[in-house]
N, C-alpha and C. Protein backbone atom coordinates (compact mmCIF):
# COMPACT_ATOMS: atom_id res chain seq x y z
N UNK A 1 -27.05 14.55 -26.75
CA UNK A 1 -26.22 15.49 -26.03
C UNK A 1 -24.76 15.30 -26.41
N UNK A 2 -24.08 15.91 -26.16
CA UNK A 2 -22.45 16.57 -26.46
C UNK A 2 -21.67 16.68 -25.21
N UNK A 3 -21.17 15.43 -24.61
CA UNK A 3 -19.92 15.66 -23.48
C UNK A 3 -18.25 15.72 -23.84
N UNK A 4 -18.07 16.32 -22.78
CA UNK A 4 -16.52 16.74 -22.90
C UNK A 4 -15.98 15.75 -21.36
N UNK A 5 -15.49 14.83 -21.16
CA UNK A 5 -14.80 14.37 -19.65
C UNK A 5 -13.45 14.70 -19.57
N UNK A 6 -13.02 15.02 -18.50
CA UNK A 6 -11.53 15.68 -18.55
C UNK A 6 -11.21 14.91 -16.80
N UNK A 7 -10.15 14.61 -16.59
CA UNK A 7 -9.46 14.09 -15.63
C UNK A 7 -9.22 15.27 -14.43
N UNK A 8 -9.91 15.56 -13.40
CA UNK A 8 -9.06 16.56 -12.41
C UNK A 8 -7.87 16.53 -12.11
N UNK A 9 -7.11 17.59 -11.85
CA UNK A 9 -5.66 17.22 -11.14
C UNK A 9 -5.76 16.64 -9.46
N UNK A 10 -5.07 15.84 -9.45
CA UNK A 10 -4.69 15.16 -7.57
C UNK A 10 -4.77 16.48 -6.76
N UNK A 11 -5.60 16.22 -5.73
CA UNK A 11 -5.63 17.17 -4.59
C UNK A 11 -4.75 16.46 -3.99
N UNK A 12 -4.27 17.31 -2.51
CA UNK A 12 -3.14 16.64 -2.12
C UNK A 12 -3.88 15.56 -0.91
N UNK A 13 -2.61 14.69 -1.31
CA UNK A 13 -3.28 13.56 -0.17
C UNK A 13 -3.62 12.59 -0.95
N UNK A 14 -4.30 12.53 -2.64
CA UNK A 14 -5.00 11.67 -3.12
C UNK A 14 -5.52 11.82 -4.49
N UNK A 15 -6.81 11.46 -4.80
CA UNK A 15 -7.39 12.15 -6.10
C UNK A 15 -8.49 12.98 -5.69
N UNK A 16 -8.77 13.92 -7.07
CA UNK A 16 -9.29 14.87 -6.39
C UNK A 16 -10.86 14.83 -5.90
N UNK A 17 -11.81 15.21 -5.62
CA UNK A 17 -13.24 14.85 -5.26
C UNK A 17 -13.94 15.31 -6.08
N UNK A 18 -14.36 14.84 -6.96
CA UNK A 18 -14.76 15.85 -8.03
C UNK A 18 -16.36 16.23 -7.71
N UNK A 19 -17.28 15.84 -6.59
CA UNK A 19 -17.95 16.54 -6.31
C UNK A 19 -18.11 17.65 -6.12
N UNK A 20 -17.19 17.80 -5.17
CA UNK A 20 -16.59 18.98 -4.07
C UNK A 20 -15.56 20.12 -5.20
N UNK A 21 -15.48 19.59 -6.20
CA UNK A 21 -14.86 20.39 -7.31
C UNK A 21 -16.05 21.23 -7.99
N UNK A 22 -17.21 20.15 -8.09
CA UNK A 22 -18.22 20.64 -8.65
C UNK A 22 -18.83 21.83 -8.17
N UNK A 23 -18.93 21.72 -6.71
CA UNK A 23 -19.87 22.59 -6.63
C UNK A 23 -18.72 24.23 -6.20
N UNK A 24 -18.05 23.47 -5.60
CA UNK A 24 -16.66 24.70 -5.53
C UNK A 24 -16.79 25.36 -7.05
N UNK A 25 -16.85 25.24 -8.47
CA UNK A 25 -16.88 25.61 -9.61
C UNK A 25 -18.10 26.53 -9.21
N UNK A 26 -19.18 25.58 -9.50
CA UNK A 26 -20.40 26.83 -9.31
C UNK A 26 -20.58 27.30 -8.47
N UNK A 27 -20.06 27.45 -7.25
CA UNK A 27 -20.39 28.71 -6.25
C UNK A 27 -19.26 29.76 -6.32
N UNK A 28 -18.27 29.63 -7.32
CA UNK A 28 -16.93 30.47 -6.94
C UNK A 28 -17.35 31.01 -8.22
N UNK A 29 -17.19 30.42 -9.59
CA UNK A 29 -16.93 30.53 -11.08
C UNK A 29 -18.35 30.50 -11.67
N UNK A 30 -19.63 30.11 -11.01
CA UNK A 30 -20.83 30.26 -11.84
C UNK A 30 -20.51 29.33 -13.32
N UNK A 31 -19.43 28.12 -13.07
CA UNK A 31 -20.23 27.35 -14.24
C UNK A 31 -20.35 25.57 -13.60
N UNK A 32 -21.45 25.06 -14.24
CA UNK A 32 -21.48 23.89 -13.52
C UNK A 32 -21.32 22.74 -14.63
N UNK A 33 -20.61 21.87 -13.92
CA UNK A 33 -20.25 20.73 -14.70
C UNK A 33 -20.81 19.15 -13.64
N UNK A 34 -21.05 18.31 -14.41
CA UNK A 34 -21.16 16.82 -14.17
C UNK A 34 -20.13 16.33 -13.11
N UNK A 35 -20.33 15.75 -11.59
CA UNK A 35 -19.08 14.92 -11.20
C UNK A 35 -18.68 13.66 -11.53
N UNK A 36 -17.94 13.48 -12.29
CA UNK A 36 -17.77 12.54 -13.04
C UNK A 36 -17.66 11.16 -12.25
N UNK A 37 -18.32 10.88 -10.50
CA UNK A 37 -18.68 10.08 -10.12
C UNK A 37 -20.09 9.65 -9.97
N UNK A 38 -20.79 10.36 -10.86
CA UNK A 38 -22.01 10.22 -11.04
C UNK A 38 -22.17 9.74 -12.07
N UNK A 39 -21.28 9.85 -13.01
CA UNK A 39 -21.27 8.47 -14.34
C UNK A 39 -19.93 7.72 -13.89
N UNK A 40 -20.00 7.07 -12.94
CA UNK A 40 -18.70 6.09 -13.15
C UNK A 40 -17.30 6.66 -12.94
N UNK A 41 -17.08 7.67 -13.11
CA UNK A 41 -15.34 7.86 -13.33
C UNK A 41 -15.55 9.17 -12.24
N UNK A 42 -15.07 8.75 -11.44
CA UNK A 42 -14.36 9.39 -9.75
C UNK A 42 -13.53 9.92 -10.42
N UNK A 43 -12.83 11.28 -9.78
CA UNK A 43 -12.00 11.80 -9.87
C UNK A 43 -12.05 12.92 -11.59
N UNK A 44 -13.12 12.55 -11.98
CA UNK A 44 -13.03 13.50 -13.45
C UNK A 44 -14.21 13.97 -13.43
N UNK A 45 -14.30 15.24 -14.25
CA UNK A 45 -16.01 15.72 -14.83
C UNK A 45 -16.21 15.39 -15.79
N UNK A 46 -17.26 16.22 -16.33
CA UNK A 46 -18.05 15.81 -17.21
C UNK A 46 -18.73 17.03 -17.91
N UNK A 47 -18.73 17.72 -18.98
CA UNK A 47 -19.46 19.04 -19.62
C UNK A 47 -20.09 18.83 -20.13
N UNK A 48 -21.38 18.94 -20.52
CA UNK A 48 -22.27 18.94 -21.82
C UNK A 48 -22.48 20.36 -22.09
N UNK A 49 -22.69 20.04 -23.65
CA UNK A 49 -22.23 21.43 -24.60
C UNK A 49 -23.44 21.92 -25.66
N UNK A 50 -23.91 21.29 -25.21
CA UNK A 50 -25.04 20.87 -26.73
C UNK A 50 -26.37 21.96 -26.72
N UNK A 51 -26.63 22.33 -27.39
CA UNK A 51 -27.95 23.11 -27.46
C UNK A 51 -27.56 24.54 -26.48
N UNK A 52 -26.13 24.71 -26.33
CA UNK A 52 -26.03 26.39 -26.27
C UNK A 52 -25.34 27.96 -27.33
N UNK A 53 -26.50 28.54 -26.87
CA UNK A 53 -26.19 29.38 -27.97
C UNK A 53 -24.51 29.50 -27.48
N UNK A 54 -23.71 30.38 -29.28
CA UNK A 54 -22.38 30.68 -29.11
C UNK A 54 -21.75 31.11 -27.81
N UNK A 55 -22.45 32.45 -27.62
CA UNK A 55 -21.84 33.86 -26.58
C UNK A 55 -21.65 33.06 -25.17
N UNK A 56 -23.10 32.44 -25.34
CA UNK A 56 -23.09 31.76 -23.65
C UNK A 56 -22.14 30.65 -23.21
N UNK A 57 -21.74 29.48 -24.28
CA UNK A 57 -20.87 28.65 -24.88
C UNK A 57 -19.44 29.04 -24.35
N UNK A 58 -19.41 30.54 -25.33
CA UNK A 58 -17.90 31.51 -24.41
C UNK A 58 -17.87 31.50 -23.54
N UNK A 59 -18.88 31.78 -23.33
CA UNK A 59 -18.65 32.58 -21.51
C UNK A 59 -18.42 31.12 -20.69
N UNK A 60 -19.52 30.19 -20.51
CA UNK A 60 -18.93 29.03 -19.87
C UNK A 60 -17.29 28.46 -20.07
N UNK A 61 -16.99 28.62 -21.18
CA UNK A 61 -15.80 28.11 -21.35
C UNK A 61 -15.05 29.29 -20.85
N UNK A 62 -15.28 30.27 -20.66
CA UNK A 62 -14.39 31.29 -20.18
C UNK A 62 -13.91 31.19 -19.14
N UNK A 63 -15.10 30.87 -18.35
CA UNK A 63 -15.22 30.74 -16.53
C UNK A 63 -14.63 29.11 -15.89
N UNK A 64 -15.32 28.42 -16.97
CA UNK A 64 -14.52 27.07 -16.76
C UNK A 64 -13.40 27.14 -16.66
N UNK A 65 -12.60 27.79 -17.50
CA UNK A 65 -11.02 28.22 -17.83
C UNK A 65 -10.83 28.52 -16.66
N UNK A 66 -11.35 29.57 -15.98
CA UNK A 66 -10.48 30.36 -14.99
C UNK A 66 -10.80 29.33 -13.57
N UNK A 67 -11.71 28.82 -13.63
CA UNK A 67 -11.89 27.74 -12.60
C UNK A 67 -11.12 26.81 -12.38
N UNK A 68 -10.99 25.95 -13.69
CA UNK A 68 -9.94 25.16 -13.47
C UNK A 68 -8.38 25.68 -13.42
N UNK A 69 -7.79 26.53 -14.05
CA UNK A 69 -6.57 26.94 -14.02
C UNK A 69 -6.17 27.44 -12.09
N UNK A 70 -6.99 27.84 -11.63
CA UNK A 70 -7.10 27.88 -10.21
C UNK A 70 -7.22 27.14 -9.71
N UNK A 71 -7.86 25.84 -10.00
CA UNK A 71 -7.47 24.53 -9.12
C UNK A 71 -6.08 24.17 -9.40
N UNK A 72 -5.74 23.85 -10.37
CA UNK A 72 -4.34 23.84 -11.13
C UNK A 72 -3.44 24.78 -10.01
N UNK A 73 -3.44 25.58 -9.74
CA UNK A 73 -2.32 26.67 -9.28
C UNK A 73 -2.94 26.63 -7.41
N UNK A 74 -3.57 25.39 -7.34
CA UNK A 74 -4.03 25.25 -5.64
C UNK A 74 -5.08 25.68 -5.12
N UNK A 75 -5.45 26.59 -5.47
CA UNK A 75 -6.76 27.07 -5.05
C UNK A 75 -8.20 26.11 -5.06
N UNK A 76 -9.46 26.14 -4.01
CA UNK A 76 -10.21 25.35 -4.28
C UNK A 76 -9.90 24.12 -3.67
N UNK A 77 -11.21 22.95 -3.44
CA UNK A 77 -11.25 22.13 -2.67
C UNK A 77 -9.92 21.45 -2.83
N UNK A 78 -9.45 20.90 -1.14
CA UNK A 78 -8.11 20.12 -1.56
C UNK A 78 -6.80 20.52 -2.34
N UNK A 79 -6.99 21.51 -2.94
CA UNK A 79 -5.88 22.10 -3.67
C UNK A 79 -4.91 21.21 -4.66
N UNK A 80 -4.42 21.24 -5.72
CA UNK A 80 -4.03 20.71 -6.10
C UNK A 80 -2.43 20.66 -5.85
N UNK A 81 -1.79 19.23 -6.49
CA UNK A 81 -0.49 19.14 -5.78
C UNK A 81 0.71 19.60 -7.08
């Protein structure tokens, strides 16, 4: 398999939950990612990439995009600071 881990931004108050990021992603944005406290590292995710066709590839990364850039700008669990 093929991961990508990326650091969440601080919700306020602390770091962010990246559970609660997780599933906030797939119930808002329809894409789901790893909480990166399920391998060890709290506070970050986790993507695997591997074995998807191109288009669909886009599109996850599309939605990922807009998911995270909205946590980024506050929106979503905890909001960012």
């Amino acid at each position: 398999a093929i991961y990508l881990t990326a650091e969440l931004p601080p919700a306020r108050g602390g770091p962010a939950d990246d559970r609660a990021v997780v599933e906030w992603l797939a119930e808002e944005h329809k894409v789901v990612l790893i909480p990166g406290s399920a391998c060890g590292s709290p506070g970050w995710v986790r993507v695997a990439f591997a074995n998807l066709e191109p288009g669909v590839c886009a599109e996850a990364a599309r939605r990922m995009e807009a998911g995270l850039t909205a946590l980024v700008e506050g929106q979503g669990p905890g909001g960012a600071q």
